[in-house]
C-alpha atoms as a PDB file:
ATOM      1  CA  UNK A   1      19.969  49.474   5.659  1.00  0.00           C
ATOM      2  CA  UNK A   2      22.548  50.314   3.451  1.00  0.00           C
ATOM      3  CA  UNK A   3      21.443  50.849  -0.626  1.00  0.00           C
ATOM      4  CA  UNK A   4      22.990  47.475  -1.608  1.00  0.00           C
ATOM      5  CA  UNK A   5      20.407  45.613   1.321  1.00  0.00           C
ATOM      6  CA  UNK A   6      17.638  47.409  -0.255  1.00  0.00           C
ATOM      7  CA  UNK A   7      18.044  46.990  -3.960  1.00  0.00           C
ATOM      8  CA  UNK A   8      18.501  42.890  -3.364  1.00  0.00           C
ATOM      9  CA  UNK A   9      16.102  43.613  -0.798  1.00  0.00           C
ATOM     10  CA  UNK A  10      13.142  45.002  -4.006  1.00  0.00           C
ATOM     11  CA  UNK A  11      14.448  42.238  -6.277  1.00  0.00           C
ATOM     12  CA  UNK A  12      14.045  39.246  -4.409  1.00  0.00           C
ATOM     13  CA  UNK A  13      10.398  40.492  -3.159  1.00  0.00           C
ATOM     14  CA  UNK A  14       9.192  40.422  -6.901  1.00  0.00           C
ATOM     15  CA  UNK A  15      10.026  36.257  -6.573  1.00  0.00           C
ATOM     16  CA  UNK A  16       6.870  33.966  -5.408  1.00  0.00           C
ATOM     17  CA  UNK A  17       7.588  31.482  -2.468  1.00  0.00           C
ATOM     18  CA  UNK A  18       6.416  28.184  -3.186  1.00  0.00           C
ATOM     19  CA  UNK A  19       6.222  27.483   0.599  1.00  0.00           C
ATOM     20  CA  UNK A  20       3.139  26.240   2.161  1.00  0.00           C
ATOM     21  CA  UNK A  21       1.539  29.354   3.879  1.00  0.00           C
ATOM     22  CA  UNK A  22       1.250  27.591   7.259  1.00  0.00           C
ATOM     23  CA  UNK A  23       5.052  26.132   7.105  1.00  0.00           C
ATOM     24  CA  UNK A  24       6.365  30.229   6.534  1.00  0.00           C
ATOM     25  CA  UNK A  25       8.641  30.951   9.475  1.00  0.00           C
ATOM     26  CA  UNK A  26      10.805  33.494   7.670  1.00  0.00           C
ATOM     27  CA  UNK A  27       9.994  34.897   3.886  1.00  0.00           C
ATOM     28  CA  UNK A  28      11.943  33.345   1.379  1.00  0.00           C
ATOM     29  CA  UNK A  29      12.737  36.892   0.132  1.00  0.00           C
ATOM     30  CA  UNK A  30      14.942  37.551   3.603  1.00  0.00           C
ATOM     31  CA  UNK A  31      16.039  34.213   3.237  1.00  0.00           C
ATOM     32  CA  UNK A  32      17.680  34.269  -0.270  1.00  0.00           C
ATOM     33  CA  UNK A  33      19.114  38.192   0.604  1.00  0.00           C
ATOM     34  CA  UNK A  34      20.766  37.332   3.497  1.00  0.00           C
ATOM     35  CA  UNK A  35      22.249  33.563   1.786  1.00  0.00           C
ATOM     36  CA  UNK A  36      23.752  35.970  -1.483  1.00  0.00           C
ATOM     37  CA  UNK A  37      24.906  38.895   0.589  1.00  0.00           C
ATOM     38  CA  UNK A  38      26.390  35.851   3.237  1.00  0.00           C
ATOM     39  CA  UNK A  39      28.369  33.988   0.342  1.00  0.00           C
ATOM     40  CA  UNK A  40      29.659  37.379  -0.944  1.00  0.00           C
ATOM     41  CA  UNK A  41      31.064  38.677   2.566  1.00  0.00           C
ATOM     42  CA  UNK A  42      32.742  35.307   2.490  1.00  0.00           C
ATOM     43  CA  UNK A  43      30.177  32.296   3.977  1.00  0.00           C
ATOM     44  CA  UNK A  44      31.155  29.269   3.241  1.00  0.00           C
ATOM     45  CA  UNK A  45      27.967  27.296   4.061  1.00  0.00           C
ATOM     46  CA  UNK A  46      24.653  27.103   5.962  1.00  0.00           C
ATOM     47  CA  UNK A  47      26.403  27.758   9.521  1.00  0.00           C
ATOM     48  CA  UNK A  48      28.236  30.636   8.014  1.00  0.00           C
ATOM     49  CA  UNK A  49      25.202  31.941   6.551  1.00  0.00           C
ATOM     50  CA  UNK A  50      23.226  31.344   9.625  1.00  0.00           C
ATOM     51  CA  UNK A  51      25.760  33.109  11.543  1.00  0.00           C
ATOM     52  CA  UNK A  52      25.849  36.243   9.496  1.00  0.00           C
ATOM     53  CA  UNK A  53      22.155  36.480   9.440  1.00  0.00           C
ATOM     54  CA  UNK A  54      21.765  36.876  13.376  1.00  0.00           C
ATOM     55  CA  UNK A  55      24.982  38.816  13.017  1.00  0.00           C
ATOM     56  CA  UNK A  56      23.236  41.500  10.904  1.00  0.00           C
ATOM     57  CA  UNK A  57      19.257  41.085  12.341  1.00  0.00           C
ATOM     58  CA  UNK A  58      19.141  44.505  13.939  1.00  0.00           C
END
């Protein structure tokens, strides 16, 4: 994980996820990293982002 992963990484943890606790398939923290750093490697929508997520799940 490279320092820029962790630092969004710590930030987004500190956010609370409304989700109900049953419904929680992936933490909204991982979700919301991986959307940003997505959009700023150049996604261009869900698919995109979708696709760079199992691109990077190692």
């Amino acid at each position: 994980m490279n320092i820029l992963t962790a630092i969004f990484l710590k930030y987004f943890a500190t956010w609370n996820d409304p989700k109900i606790e049953k419904s929680k398939e992936h933490l909204l923290k991982n979700i919301r990293s991986i959307a940003i750093l997505a959009i700023i490697s150049g996604a261009d929508g869900w698919v995109a982002i979708e696709a760079y997520g199992k691109a990077k799940y190692e």
